[in-house]
C-alpha atoms as a PDB file:
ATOM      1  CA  UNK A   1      14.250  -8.685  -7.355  1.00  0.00           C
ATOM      2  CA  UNK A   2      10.879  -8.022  -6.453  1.00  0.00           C
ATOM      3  CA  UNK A   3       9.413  -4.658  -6.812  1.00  0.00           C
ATOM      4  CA  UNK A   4       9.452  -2.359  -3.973  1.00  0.00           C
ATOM      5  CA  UNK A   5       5.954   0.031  -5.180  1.00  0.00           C
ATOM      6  CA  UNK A   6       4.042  -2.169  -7.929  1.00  0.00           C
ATOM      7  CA  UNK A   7       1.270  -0.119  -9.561  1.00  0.00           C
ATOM      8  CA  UNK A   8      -1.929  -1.527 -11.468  1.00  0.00           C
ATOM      9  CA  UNK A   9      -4.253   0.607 -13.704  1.00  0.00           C
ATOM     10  CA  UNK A  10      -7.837  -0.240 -14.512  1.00  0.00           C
ATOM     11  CA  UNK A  11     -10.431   2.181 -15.244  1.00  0.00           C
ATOM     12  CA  UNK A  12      -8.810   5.248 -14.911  1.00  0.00           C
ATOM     13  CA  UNK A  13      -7.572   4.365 -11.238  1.00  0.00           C
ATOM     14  CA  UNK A  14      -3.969   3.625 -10.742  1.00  0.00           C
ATOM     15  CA  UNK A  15      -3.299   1.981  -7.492  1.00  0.00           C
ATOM     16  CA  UNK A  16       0.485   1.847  -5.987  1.00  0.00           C
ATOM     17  CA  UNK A  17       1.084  -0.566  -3.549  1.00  0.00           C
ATOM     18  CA  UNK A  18       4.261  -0.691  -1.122  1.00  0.00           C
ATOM     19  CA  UNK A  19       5.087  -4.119  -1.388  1.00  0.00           C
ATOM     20  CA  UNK A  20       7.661  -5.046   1.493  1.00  0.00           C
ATOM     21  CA  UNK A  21       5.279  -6.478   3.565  1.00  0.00           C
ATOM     22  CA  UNK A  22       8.112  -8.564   5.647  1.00  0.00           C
ATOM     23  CA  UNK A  23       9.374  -5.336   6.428  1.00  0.00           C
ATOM     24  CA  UNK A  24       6.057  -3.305   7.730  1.00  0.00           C
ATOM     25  CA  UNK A  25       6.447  -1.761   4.196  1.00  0.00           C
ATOM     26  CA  UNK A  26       9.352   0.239   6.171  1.00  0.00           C
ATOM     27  CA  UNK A  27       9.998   3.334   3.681  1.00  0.00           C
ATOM     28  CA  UNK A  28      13.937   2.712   2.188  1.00  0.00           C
ATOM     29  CA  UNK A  29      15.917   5.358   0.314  1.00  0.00           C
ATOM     30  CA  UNK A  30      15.095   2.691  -2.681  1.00  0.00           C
ATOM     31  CA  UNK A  31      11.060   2.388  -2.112  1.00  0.00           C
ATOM     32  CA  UNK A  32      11.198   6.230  -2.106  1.00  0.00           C
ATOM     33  CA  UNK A  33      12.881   6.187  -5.475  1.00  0.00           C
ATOM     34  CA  UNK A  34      10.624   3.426  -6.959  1.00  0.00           C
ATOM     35  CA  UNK A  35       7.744   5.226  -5.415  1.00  0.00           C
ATOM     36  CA  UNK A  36       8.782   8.886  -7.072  1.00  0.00           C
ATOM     37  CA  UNK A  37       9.318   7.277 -10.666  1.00  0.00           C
ATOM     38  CA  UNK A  38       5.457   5.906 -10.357  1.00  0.00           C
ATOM     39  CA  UNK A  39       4.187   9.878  -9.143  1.00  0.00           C
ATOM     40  CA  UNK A  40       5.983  11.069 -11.999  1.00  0.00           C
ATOM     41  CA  UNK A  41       5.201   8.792 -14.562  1.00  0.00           C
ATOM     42  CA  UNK A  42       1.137   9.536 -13.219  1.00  0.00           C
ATOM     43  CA  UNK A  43       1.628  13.311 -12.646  1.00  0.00           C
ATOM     44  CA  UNK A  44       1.941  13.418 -16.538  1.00  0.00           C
ATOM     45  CA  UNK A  45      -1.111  11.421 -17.520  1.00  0.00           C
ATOM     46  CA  UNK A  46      -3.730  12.712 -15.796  1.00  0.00           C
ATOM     47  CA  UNK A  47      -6.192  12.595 -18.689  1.00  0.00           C
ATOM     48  CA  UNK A  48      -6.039   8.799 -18.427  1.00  0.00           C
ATOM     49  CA  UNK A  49      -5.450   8.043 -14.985  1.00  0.00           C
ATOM     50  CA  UNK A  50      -7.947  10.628 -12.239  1.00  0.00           C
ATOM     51  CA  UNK A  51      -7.619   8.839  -9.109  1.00  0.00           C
ATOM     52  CA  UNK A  52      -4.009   7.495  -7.035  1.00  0.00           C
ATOM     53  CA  UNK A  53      -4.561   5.250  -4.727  1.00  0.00           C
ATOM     54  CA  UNK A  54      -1.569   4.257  -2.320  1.00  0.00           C
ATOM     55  CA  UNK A  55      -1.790   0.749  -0.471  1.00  0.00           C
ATOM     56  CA  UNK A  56       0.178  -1.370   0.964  1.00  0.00           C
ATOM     57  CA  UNK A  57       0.579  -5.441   1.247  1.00  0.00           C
ATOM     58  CA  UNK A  58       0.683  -7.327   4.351  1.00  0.00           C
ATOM     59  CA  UNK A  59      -0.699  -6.174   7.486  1.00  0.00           C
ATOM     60  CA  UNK A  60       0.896  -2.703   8.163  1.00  0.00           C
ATOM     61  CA  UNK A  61       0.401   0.470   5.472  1.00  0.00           C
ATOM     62  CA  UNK A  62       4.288   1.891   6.746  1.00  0.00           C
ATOM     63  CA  UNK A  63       6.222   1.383   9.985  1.00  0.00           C
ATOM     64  CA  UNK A  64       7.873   4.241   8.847  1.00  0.00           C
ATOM     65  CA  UNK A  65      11.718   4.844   7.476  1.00  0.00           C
ATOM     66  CA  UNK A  66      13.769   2.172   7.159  1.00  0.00           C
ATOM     67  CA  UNK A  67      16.687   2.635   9.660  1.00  0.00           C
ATOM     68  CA  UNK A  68      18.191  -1.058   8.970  1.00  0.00           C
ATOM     69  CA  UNK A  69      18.027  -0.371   5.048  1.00  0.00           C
ATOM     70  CA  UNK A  70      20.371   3.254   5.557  1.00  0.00           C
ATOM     71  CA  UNK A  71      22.110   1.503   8.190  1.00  0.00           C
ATOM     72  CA  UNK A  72      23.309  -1.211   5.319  1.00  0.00           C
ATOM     73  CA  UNK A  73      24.032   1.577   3.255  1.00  0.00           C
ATOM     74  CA  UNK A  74      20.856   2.146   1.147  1.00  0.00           C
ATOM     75  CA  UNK A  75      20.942   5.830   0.025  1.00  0.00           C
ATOM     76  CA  UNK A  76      18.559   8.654  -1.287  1.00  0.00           C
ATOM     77  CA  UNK A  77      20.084  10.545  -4.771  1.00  0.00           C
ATOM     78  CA  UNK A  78      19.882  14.125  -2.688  1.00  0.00           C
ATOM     79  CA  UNK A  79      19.292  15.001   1.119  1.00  0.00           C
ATOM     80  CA  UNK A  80      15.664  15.864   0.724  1.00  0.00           C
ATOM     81  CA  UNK A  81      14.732  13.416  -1.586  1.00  0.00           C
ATOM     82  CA  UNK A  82      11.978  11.766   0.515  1.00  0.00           C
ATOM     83  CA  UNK A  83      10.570  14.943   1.422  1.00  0.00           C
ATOM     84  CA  UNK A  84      10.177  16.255  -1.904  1.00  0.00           C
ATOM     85  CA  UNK A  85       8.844  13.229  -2.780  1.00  0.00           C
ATOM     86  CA  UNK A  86       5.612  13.551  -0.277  1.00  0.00           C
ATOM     87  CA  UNK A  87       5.672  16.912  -2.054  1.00  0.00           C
ATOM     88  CA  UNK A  88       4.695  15.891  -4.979  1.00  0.00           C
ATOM     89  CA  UNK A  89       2.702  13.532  -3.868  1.00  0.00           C
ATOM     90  CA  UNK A  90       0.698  16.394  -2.425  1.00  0.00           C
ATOM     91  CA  UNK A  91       0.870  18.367  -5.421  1.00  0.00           C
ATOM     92  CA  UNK A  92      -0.171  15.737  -8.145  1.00  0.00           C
ATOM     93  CA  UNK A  93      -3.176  16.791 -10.255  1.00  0.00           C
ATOM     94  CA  UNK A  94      -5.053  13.361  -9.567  1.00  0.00           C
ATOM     95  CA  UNK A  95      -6.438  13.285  -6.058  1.00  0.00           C
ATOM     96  CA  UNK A  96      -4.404  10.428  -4.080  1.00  0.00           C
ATOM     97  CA  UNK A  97      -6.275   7.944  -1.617  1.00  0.00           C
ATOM     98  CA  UNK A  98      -3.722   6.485   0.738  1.00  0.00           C
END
């Protein structure tokens, strides 16, 4: 399966990229929870990596949530788990360039 968020640091950058370009990088329950492990996983090592920077593939950054994805069935591990997700997105201790 290919990933959902791939990430690639070099030179103290880390870059995440949403990576369902066939999809407009549409935002599933499951790119939220690949997404959240990378912002966690950076959040700790901020004396090696100082800069985020989110992209995306294809030609869209994010059409938005995926309706099709929780229509199927695809489901977040809490009720606000997106949401608290962008939070720490906000709150991480690198700056994040999206």
């Amino acid at each position: 399966m290919n990933q959902l968020v791939t990430r690639t640091d070099k030179d103290g950058i880390s870059t995440l990229e949403l990576n369902r370009p066939q999809a407009l990088n549409a935002l599933s329950p499951s790119m939220f929870i690949e997404l959240r492990e990378h912002i966690e996983e950076l959040s700790l090592i901020k004396d090696e990596i100082g800069v985020v920077i989110l992209s995306a593939a294809g030609k869209s950054f994010s059409a938005g949530n995926d309706l099709k994805a929780i229509q199927r069935g695809d489901r977040s591990p809490s009720p606000h788990y997106q949401a608290e997700t962008l939070d720490l997105i906000e709150s991480m201790p690198q700056p994040v360039i999206a």
